[in-house]
N, C-alpha and C. Protein backbone atom coordinates (compact mmCIF):
# COMPACT_ATOMS: atom_id res chain seq x y z
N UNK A 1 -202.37 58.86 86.18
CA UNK A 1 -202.15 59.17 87.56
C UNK A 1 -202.04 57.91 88.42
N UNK A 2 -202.49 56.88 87.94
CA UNK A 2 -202.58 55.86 89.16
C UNK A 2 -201.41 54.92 88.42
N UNK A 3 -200.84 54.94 87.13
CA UNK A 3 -199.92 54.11 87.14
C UNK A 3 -198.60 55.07 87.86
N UNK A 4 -198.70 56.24 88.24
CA UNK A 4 -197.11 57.06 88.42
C UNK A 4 -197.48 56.80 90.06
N UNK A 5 -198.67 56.74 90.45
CA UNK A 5 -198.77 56.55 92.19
C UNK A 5 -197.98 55.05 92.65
N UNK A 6 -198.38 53.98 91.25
CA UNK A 6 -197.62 52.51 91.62
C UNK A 6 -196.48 52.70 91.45
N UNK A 7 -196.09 53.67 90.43
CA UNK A 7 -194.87 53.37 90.30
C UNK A 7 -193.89 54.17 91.12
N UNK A 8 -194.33 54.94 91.68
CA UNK A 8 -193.86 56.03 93.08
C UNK A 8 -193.51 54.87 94.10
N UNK A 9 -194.94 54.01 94.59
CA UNK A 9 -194.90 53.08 95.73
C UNK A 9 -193.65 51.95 95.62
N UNK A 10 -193.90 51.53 94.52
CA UNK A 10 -192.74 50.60 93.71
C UNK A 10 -191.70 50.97 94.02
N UNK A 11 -191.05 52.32 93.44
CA UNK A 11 -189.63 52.76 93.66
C UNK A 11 -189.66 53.28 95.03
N UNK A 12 -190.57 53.27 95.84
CA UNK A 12 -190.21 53.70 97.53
C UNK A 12 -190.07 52.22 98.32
N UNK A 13 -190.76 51.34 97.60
CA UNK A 13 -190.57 49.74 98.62
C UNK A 13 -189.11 49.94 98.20
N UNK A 14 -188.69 49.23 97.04
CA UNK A 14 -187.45 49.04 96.37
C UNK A 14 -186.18 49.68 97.46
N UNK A 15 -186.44 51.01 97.46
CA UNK A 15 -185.23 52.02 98.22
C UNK A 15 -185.32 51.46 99.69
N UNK A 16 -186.65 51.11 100.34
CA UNK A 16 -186.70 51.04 101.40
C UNK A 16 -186.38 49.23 101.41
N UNK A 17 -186.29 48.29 101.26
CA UNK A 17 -186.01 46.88 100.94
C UNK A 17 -184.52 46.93 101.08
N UNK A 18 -183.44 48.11 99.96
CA UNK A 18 -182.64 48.19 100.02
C UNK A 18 -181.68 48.41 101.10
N UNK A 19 -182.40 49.76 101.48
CA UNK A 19 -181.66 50.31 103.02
C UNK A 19 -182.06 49.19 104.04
N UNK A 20 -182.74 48.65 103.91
CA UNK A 20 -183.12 47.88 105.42
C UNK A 20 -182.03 46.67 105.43
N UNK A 21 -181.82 46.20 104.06
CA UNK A 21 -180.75 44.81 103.60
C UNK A 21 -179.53 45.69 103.77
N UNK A 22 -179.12 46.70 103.36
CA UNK A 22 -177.91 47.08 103.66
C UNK A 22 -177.53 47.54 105.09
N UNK A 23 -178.89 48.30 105.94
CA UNK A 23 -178.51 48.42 107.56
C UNK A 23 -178.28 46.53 108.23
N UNK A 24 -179.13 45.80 107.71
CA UNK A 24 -179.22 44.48 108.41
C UNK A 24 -177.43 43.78 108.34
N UNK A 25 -177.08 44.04 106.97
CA UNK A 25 -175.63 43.33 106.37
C UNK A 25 -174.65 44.43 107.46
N UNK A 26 -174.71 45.61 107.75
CA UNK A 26 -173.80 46.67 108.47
C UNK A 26 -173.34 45.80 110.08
N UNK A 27 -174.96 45.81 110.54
CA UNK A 27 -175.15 44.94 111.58
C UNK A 27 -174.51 43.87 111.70
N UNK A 28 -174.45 42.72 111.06
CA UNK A 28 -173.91 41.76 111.05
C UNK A 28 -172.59 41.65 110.96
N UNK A 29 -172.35 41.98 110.62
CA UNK A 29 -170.74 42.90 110.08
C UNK A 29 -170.04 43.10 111.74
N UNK A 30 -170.60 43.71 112.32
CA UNK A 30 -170.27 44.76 113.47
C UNK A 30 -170.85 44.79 114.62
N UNK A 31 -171.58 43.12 114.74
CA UNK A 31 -172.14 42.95 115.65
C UNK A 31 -170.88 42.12 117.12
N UNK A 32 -170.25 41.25 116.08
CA UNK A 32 -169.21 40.79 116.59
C UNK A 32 -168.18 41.79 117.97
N UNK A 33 -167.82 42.65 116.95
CA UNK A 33 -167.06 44.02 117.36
C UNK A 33 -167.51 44.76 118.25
N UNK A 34 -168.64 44.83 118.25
CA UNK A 34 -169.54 45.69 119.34
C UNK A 34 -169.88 45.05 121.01
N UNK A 35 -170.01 43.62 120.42
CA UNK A 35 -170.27 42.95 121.56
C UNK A 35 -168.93 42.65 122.32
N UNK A 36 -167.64 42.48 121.38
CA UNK A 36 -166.23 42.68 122.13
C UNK A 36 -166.15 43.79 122.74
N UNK A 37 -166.28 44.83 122.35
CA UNK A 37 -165.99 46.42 122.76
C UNK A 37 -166.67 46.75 124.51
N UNK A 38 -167.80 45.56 123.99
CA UNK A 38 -168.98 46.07 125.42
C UNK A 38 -168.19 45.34 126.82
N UNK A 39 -167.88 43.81 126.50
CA UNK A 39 -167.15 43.38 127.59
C UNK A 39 -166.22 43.99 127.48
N UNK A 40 -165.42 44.42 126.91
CA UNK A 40 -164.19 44.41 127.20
C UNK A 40 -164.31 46.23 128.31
N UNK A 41 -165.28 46.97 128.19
CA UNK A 41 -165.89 47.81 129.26
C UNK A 41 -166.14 47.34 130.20
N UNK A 42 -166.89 46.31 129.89
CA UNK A 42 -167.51 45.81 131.84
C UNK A 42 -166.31 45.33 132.30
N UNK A 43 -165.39 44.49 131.71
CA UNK A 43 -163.93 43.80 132.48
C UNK A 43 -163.41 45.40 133.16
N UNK A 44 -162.91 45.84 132.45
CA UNK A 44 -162.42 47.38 132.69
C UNK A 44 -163.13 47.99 134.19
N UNK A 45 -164.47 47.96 134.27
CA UNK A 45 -165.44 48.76 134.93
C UNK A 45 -165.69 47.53 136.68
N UNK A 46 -165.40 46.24 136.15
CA UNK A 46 -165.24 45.47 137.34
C UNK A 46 -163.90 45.77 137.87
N UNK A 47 -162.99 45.93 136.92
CA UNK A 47 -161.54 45.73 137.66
C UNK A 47 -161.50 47.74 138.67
N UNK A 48 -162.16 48.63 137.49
CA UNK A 48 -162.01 49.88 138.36
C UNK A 48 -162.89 50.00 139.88
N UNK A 49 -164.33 48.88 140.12
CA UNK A 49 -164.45 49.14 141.27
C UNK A 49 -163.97 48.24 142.41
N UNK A 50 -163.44 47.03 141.96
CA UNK A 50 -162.60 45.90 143.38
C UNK A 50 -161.27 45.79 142.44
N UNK A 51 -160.48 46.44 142.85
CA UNK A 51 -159.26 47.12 142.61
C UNK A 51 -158.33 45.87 143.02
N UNK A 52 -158.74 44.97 144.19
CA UNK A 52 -157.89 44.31 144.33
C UNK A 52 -158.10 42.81 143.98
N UNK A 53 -159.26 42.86 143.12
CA UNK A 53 -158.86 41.38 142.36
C UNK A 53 -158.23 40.91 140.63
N UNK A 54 -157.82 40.05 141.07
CA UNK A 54 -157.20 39.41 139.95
C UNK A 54 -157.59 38.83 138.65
N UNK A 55 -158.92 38.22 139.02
CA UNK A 55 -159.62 37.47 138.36
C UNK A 55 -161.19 37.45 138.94
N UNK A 56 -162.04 37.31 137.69
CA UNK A 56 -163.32 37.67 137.82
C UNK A 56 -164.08 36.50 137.26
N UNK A 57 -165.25 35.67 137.85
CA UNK A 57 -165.85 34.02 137.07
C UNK A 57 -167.16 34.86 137.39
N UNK A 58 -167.74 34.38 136.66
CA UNK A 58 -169.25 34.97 136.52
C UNK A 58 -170.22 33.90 137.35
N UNK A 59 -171.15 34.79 138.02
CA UNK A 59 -171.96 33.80 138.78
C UNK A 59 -173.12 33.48 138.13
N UNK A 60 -173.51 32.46 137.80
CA UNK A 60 -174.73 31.97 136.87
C UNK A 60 -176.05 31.50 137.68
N UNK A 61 -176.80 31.55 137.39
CA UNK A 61 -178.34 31.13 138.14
C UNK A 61 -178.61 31.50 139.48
N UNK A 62 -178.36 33.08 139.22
CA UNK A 62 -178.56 33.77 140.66
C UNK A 62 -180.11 34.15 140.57
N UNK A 63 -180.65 34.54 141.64
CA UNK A 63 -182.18 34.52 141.18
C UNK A 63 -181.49 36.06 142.05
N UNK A 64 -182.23 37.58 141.78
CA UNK A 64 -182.54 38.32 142.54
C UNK A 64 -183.81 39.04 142.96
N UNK A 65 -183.77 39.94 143.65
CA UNK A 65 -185.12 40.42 144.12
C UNK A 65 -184.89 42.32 142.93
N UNK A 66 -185.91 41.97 142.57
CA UNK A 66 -186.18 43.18 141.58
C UNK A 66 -187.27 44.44 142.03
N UNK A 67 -187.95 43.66 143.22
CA UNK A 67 -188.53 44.80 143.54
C UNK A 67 -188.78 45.86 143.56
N UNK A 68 -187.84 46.65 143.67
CA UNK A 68 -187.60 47.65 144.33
C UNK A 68 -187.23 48.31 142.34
N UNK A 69 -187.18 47.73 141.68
CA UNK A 69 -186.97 48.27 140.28
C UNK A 69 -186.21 48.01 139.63
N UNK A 70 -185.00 48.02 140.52
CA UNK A 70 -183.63 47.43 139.76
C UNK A 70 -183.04 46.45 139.67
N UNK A 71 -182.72 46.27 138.12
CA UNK A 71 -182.51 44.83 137.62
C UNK A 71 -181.23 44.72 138.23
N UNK A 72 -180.49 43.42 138.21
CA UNK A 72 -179.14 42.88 138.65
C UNK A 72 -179.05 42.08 136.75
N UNK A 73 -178.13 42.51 136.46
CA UNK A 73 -178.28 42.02 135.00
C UNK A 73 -176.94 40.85 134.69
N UNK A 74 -176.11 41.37 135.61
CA UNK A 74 -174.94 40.19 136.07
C UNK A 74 -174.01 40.71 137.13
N UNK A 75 -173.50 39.02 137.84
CA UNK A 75 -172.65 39.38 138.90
C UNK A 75 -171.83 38.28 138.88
N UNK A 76 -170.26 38.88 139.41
CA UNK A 76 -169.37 38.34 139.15
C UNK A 76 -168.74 38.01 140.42
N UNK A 77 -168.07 36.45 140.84
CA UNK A 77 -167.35 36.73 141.63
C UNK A 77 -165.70 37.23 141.69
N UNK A 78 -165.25 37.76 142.34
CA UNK A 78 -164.04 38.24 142.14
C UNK A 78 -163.12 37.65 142.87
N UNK A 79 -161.78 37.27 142.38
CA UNK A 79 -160.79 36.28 143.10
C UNK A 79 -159.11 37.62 142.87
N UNK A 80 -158.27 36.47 144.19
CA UNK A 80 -156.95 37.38 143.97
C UNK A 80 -156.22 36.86 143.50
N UNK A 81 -155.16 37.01 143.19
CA UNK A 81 -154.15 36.24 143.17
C UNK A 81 -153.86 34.43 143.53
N UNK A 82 -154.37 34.50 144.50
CA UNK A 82 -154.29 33.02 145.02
C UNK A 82 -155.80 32.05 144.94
N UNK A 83 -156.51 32.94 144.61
CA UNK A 83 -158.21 32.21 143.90
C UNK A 83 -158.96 32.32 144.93
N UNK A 84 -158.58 33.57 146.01
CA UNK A 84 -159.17 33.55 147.05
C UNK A 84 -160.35 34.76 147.28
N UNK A 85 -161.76 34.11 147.05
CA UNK A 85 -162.95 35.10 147.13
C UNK A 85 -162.33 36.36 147.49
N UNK A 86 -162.85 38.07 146.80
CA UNK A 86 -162.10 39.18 147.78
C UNK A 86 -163.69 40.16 147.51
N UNK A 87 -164.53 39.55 146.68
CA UNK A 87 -165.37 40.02 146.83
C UNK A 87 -166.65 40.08 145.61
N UNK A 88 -167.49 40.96 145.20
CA UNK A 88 -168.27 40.66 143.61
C UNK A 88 -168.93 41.63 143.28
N UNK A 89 -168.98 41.47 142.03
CA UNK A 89 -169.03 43.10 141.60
C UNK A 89 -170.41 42.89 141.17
N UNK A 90 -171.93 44.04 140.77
CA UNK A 90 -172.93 43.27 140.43
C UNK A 90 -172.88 45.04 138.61
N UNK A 91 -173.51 44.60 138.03
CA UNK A 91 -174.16 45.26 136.80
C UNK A 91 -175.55 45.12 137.35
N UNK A 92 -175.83 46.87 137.82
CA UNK A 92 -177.02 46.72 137.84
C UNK A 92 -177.93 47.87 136.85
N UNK A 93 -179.23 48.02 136.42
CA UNK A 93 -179.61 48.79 135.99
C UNK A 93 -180.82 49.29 136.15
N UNK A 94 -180.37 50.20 137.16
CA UNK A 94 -181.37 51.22 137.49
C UNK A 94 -182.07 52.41 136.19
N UNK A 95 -183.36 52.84 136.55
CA UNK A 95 -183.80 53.93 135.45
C UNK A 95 -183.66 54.72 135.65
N UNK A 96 -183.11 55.92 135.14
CA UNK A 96 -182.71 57.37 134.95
C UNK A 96 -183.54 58.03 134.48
N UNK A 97 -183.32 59.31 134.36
CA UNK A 97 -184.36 60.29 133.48
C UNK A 97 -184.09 59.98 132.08
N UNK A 98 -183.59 59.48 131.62
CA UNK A 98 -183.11 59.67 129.69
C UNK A 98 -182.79 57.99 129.90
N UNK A 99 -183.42 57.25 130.69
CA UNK A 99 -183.39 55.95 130.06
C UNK A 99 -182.81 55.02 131.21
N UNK A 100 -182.51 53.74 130.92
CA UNK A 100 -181.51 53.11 131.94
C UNK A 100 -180.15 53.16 131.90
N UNK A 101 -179.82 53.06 133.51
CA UNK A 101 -178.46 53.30 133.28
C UNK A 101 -177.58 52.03 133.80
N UNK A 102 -176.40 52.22 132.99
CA UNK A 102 -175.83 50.28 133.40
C UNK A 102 -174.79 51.02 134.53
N UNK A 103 -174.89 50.46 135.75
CA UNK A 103 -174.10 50.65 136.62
C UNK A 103 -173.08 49.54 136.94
N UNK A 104 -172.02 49.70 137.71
CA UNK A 104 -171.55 48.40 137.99
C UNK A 104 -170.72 48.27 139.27
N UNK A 105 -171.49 47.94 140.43
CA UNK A 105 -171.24 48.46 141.79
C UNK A 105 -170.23 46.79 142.30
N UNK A 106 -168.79 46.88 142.94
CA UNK A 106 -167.99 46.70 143.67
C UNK A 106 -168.81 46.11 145.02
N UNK A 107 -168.23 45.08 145.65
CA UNK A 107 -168.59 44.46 146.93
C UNK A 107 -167.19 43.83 147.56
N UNK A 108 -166.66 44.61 148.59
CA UNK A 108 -165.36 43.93 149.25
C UNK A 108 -166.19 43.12 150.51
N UNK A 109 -166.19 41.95 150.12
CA UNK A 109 -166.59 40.60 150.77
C UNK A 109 -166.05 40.48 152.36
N UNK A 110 -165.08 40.78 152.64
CA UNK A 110 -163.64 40.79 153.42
C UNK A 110 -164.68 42.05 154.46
N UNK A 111 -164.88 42.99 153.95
CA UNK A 111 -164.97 44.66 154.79
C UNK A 111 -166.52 44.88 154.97
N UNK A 112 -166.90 43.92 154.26
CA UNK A 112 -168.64 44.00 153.74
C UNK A 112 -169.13 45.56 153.59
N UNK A 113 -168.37 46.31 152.56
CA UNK A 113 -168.91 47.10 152.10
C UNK A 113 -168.40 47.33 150.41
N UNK A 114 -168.79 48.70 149.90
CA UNK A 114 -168.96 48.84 148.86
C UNK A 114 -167.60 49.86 148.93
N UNK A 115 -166.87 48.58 147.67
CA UNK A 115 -165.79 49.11 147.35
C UNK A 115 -165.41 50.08 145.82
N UNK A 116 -166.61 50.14 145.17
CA UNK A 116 -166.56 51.30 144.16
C UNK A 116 -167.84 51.36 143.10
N UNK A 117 -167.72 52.47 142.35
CA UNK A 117 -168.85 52.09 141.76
C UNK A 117 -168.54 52.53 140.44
N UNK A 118 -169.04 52.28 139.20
CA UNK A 118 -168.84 52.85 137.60
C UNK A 118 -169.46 53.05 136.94
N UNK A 119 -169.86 54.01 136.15
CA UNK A 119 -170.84 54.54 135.44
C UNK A 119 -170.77 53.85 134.12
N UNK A 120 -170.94 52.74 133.64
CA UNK A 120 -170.51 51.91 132.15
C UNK A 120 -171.34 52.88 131.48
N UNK A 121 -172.41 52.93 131.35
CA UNK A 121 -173.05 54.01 130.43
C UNK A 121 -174.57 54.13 130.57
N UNK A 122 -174.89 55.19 129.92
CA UNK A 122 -176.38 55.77 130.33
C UNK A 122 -176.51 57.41 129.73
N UNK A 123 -177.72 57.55 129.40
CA UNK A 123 -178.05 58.36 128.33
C UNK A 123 -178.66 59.38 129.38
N UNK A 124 -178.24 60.16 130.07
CA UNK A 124 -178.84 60.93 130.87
C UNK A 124 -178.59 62.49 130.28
N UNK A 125 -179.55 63.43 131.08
CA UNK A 125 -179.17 64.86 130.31
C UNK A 125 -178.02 65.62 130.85
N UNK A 126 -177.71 66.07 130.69
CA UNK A 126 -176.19 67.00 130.55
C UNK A 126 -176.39 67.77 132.36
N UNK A 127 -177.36 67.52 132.87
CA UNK A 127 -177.69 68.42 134.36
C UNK A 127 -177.29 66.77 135.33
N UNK A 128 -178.13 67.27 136.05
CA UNK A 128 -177.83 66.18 137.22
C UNK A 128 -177.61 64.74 136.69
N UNK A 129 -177.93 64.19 136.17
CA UNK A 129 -177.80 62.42 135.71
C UNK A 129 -176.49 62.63 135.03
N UNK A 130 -175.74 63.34 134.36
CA UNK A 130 -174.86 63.12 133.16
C UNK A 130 -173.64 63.06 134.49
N UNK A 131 -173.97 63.91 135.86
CA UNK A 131 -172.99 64.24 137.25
C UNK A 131 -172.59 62.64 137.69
N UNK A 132 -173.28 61.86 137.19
CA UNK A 132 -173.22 60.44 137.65
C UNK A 132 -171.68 60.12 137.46
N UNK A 133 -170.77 60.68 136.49
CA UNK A 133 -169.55 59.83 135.71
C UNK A 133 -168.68 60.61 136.51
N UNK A 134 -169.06 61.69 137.13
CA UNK A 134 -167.58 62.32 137.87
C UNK A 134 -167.48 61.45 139.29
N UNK A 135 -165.95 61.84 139.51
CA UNK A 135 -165.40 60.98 140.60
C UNK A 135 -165.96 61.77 141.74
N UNK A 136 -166.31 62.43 142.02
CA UNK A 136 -166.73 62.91 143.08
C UNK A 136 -168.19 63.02 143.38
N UNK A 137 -169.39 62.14 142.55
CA UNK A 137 -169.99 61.41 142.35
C UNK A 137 -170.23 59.87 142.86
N UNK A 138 -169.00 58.67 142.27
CA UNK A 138 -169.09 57.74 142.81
C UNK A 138 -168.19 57.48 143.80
N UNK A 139 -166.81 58.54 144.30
CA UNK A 139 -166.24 58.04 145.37
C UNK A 139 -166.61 58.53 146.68
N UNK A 140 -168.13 58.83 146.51
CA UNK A 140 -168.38 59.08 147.85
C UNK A 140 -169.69 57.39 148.35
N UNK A 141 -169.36 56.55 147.53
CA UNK A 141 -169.56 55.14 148.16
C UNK A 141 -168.51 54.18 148.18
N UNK A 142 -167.56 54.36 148.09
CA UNK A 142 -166.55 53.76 148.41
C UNK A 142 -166.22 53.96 150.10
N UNK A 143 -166.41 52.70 150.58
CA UNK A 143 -166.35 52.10 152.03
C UNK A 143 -167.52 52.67 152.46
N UNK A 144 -168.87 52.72 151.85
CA UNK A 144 -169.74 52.31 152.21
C UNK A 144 -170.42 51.05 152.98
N UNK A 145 -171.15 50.86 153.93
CA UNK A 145 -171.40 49.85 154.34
C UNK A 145 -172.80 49.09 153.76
N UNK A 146 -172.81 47.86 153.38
CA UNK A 146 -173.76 47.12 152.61
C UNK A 146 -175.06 47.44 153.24
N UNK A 147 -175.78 48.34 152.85
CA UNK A 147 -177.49 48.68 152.98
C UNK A 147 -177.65 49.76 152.05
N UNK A 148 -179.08 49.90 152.16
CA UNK A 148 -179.42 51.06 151.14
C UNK A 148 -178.95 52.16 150.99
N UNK A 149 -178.27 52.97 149.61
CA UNK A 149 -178.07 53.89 149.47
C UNK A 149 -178.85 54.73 148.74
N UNK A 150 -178.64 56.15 149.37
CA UNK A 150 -179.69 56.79 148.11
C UNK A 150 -178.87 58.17 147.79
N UNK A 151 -179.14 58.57 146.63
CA UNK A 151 -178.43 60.20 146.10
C UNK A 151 -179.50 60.95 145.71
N UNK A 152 -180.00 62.38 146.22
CA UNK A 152 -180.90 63.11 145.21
C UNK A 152 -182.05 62.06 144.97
N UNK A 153 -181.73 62.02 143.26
CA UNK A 153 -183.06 61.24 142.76
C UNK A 153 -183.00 60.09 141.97
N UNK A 154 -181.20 59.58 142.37
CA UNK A 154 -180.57 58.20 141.78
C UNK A 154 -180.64 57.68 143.20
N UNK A 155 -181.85 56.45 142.91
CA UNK A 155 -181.71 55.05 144.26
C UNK A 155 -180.36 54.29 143.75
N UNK A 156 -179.49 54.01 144.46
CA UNK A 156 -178.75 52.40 144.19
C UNK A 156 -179.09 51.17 145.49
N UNK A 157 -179.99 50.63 145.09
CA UNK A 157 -180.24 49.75 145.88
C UNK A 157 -179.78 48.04 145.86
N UNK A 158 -178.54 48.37 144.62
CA UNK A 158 -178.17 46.99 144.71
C UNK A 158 -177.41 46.44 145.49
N UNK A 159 -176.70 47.44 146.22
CA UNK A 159 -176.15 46.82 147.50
C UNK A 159 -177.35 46.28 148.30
N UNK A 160 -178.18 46.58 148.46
CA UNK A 160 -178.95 45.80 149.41
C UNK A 160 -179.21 44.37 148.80
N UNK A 161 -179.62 44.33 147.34
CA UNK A 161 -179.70 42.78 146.51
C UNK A 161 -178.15 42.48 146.98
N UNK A 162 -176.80 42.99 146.78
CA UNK A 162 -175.72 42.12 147.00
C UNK A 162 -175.67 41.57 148.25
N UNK A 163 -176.02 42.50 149.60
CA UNK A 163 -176.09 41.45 150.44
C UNK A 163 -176.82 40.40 151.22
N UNK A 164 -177.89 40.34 150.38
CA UNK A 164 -179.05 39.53 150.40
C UNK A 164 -178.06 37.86 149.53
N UNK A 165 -177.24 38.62 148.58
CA UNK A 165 -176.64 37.47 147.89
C UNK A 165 -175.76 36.77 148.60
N UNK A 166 -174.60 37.67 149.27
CA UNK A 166 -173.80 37.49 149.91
C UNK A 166 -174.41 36.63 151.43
N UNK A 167 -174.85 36.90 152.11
CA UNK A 167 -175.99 36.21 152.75
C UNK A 167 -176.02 34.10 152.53
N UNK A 168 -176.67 34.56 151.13
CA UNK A 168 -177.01 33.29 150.74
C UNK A 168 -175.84 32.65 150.59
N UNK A 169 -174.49 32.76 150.22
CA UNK A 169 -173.15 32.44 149.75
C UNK A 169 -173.22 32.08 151.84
């Protein structure tokens, strides 16, 4: 009995050693790909809420205020055609009921308000949070003016961090 218990444990490390080296090698594999797939969403998700820029440079060593809960996880400035500021988009991530959600809220610099907003993704339930991705959802902050917004029981308070940023600019 106690050599078939080692040798049970034995052949369960073994299987489990295995799967873990073959999920780790999958990973690696497809880590590349995944991390393309993800920007190449946020490019997508900046260009759908400031519609009218051209080009997007990332702003580096921004400090924000988190207070209030929500992270600013990156912000971009946005240029036109002629390299001329039109405004900046921020990734922020607020918490949801089913987890965090990556948002990615639009700033027309020019109008000082909020020129769109995008649901990149978030694990919410199929009732009110999942309502986040319809357009009739986020185009009711479009030409919003830069201060706090609130919906129901989704805060977006990163317009208020953007123009705390904007501010500092």
């Amino acid at each position: 009995m106690g050599k078939d218990m080692f040798k049970l444990g034995l052949n369960l490390l073994i299987i489990s050693a295995v799967a873990a080296l073959l999920l780790a090698l999958t990973n690696s594999v497809t880590a590349s790909t995944i991390a393309q797939r993800n920007e190449q969403a946020n490019a997508e998700a900046r260009k759908l809420v400031l519609e009218s820029a051209q080009d997007f440079e990332q702003v580096k060593d921004v400090k924000t205020d988190n207070s209030k809960g929500v992270e600013v996880s990156e912000i971009y400035e946005a240029k036109d055609a002629s390299g001329n500021t039109v405004g900046y988009t921020l990734k922020v991530l607020p918490s949801g009921y089913g987890g965090t959600i990556e948002l990615m809220v639009g700033i027309d610099s020019a109008k000082g308000q909020v020129s769109g907003i995008n649901v990149v993704s978030n694990s919410e339930t199929a009732g009110l949070g999942a309502k986040s991705t319809d357009p009739e959802f986020s185009d009711q902050y479009k030409g919003k003016p830069l201060e706090e917004l609130s919906v129901l029981k989704m805060e977006l308070l990163v317009t208020q961090k953007s123009k705390q940023y904007l501010e500092l600019l």
